[in-house]
Protein backbone atom coordinates (compact mmCIF):
# COMPACT_ATOMS: atom_id res chain seq x y z
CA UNK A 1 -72.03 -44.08 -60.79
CA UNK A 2 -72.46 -45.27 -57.50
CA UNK A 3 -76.23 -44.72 -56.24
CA UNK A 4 -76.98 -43.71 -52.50
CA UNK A 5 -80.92 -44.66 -51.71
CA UNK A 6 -82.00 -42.94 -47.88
CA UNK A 7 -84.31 -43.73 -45.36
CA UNK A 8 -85.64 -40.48 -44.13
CA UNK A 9 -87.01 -40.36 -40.67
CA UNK A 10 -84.33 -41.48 -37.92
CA UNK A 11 -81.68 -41.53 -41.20
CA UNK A 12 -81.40 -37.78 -42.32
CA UNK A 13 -83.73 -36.01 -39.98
CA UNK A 14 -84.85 -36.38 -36.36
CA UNK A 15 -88.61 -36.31 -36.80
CA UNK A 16 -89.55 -39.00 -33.19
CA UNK A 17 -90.69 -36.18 -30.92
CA UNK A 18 -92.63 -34.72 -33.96
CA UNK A 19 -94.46 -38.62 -34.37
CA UNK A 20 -94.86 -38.67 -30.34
CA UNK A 21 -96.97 -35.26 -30.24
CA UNK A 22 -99.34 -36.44 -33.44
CA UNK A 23 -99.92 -39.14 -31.54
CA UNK A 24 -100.91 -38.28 -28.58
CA UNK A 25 -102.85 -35.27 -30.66
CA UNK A 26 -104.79 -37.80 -32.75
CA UNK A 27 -105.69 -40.90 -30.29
CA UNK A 28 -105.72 -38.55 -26.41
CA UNK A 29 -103.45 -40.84 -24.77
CA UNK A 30 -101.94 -39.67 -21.89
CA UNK A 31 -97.95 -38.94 -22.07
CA UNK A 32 -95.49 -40.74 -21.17
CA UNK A 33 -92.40 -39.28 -19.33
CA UNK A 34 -89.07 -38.16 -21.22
CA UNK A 35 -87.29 -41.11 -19.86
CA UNK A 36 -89.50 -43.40 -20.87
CA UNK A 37 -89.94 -41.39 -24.55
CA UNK A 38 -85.99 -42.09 -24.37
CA UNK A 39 -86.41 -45.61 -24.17
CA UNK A 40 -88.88 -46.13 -26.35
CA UNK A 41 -85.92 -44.47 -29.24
CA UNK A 42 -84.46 -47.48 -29.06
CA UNK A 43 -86.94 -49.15 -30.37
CA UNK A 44 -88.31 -49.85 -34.37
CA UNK A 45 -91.23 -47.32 -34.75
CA UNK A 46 -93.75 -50.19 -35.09
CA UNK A 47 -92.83 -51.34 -32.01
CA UNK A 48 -92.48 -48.09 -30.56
CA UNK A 49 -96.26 -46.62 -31.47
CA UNK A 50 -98.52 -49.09 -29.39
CA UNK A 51 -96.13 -48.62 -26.57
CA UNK A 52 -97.21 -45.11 -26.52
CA UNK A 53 -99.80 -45.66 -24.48
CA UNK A 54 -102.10 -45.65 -27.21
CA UNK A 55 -105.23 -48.07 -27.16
CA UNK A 56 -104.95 -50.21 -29.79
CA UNK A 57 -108.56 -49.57 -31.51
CA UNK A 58 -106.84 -46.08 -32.01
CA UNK A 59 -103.58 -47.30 -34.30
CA UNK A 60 -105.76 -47.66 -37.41
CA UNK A 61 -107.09 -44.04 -36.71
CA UNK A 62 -103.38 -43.12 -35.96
CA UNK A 63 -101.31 -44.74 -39.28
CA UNK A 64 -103.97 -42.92 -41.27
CA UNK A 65 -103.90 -39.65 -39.90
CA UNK A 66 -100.93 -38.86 -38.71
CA UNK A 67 -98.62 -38.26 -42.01
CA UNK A 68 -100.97 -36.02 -43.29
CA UNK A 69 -101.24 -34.34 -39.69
CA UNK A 70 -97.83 -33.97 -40.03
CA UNK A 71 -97.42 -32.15 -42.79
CA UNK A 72 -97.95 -28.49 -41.39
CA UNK A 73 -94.99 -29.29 -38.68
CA UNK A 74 -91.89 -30.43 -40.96
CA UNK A 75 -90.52 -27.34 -40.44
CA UNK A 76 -89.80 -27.95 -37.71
CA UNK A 77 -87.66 -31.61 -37.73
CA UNK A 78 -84.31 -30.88 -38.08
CA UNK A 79 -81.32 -32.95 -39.54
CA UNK A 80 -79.19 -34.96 -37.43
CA UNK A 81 -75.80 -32.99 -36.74
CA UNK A 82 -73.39 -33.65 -39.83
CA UNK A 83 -75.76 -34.43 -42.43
CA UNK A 84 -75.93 -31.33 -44.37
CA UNK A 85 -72.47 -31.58 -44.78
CA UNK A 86 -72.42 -35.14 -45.64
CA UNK A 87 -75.06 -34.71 -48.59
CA UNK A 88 -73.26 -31.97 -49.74
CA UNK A 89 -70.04 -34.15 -49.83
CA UNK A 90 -71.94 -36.79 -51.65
CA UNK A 91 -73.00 -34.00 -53.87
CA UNK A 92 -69.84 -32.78 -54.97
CA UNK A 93 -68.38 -36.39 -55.70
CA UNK A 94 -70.93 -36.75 -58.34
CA UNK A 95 -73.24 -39.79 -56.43
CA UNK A 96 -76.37 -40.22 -57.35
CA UNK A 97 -79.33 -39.68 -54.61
CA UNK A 98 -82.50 -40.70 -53.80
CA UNK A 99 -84.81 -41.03 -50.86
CA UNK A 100 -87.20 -44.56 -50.34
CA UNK A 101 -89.40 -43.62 -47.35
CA UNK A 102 -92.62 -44.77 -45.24
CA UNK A 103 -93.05 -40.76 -44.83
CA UNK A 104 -95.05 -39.15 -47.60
CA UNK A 105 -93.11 -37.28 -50.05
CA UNK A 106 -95.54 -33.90 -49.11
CA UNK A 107 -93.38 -34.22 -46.04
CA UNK A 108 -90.29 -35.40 -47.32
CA UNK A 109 -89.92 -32.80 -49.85
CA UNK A 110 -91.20 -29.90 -47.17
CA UNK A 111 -88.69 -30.80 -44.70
CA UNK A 112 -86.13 -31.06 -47.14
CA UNK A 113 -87.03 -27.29 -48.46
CA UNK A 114 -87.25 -25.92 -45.03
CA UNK A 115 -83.51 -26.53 -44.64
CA UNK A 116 -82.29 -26.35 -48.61
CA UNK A 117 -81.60 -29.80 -49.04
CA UNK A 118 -83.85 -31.06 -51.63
CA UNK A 119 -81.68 -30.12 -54.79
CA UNK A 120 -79.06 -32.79 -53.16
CA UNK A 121 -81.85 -35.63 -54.17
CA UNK A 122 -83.02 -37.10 -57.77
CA UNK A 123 -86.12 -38.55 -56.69
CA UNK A 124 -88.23 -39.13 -53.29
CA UNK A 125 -90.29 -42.29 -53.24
CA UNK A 126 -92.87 -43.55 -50.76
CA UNK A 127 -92.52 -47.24 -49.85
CA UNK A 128 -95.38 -48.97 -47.23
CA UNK A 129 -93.73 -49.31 -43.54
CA UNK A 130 -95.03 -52.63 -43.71
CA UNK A 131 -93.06 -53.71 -47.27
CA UNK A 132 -90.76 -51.88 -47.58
CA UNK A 133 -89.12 -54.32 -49.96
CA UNK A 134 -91.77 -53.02 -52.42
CA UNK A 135 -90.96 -49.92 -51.96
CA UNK A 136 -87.39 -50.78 -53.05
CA UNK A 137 -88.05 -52.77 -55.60
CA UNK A 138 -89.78 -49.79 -57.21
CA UNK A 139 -86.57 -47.26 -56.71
CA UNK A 140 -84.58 -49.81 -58.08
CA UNK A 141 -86.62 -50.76 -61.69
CA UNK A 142 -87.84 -46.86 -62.07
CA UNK A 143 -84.31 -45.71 -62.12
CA UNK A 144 -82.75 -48.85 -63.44
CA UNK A 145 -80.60 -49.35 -60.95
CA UNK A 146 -77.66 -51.57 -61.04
CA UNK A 147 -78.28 -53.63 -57.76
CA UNK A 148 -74.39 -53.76 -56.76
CA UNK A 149 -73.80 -50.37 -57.23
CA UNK A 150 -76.61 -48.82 -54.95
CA UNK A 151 -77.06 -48.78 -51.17
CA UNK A 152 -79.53 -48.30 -48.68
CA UNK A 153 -79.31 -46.82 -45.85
CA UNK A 154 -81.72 -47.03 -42.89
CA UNK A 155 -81.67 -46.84 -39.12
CA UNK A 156 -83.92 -50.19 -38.28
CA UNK A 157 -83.02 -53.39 -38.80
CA UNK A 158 -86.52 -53.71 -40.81
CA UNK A 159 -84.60 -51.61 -43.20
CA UNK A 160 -81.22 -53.42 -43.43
CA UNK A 161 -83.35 -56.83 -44.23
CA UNK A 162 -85.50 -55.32 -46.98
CA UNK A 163 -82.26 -53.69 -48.26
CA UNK A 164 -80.72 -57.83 -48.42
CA UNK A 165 -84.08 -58.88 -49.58
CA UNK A 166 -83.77 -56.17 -52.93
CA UNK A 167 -79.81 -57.44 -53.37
CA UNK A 168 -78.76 -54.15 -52.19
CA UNK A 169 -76.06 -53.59 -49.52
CA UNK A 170 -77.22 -51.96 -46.35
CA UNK A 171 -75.93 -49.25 -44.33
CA UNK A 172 -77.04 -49.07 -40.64
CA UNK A 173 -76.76 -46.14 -38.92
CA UNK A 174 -77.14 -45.44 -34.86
CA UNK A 175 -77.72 -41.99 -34.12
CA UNK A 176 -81.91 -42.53 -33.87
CA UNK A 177 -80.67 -44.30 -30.92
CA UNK A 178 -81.97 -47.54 -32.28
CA UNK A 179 -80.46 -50.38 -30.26
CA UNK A 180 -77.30 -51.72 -31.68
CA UNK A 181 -77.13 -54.87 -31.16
CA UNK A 182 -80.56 -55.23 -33.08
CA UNK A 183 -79.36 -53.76 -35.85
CA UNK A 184 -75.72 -55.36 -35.76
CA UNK A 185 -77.72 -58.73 -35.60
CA UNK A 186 -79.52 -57.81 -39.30
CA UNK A 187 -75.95 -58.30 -40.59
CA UNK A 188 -75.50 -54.89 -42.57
CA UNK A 189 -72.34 -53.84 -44.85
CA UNK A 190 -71.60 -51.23 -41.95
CA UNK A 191 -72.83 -50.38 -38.71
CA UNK A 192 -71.71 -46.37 -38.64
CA UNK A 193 -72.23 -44.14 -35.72
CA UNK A 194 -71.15 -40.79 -37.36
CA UNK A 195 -72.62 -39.15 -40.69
CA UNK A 196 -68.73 -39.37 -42.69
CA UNK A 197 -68.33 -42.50 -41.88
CA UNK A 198 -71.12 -43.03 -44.75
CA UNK A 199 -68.57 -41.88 -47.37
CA UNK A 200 -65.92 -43.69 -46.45
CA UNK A 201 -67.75 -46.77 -46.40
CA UNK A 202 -69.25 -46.00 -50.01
CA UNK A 203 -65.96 -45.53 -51.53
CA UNK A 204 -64.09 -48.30 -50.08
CA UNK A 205 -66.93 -50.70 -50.81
């Protein structure tokens, strides 16, 4: 049985204007306009924070704070069109699910219930943003994974290279709006731009 392992945020659920307004809740930057919040998608969320406009004696306040600030709001991130469908696909054919992210699994698992998806997913696992090789090393022993039959799947390059680091096959996907040719560059099994495209990929592969 073939083993699907998910990033969460930018991946399954659109949660970047959620992590723009706890930031500028927690640190009192001033905002940024939508076109240059736009731009700033394109970019790997470590990268993307400081360029908030947030002083930088405020990020260690900020990468504290703001997952549990979040918490109250997952309601209200929503699932990137197709996705429901796609887990429920996935679902159906019998694979095997799990989620590896740097969110908490508080907010995993309430954003999940807010739109009846969490009975799709086995497990939901908390990896650092800053190893998330860790992180996947744990999925991988606690479940006793076979490493060729299991893939991650992440929207940051970051992702694809701790997926390569594990000996797991990556997935990229692009509708965060992460630049492309970043994450073509981190060499994954796939670069796919719509949510199906995931299945196909799984069961040729």
């Amino acid at each position: 049985m073939k083993t699907l392992i998910f990033d969460f945020d930018g991946t399954l659920v659109d949660s970047f204007e959620l992590v723009v307004d706890v930031a500028y809740e927690l640190t009192g930057a001033p905002r940024l306009g939508e076109g240059q919040i736009r731009t700033l998608r394109r970019l790997p969320l470590l990268t993307a924070v400081p360029r908030l406009g947030v002083r930088w004696w405020s990020i260690p306040k900020l990468l504290v704070m703001a997952r549990p600030r979040m918490y109250r709001r997952m309601h209200e991130v929503k699932p990137f069109p197709g996705i429901p469908e796609l887990l429920s696909e996935l679902h159906k054919a019998g694979y095997h699910m799990l989620i590896m992210s740097s969110n908490r699994e508080q907010n995993v698992r309430a954003c999940l219930r807010a739109h009846d998806l969490e009975h799709y997913f086995d497990g939901v696992y908390h990896g650092s943003v800053f190893h998330k090789v860790h992180g996947l090393k744990r999925v991988v022993k606690r479940n006793k994974l076979q490493r060729d039959s299991a893939y991650y799947i992440g929207n940051e390059a970051l992702d694809v290279r701790s997926a390569k680091k594990v000996g797991i096959p990556a997935i990229a996907v692009t509708w965060s709006g992460q630049d492309k040719a970043r994450l073509e560059a981190s060499k994954p099994l796939a670069l796919v731009s719509d949510p199906q495209e995931i299945l196909n990929v799984v069961k040729k592969s």
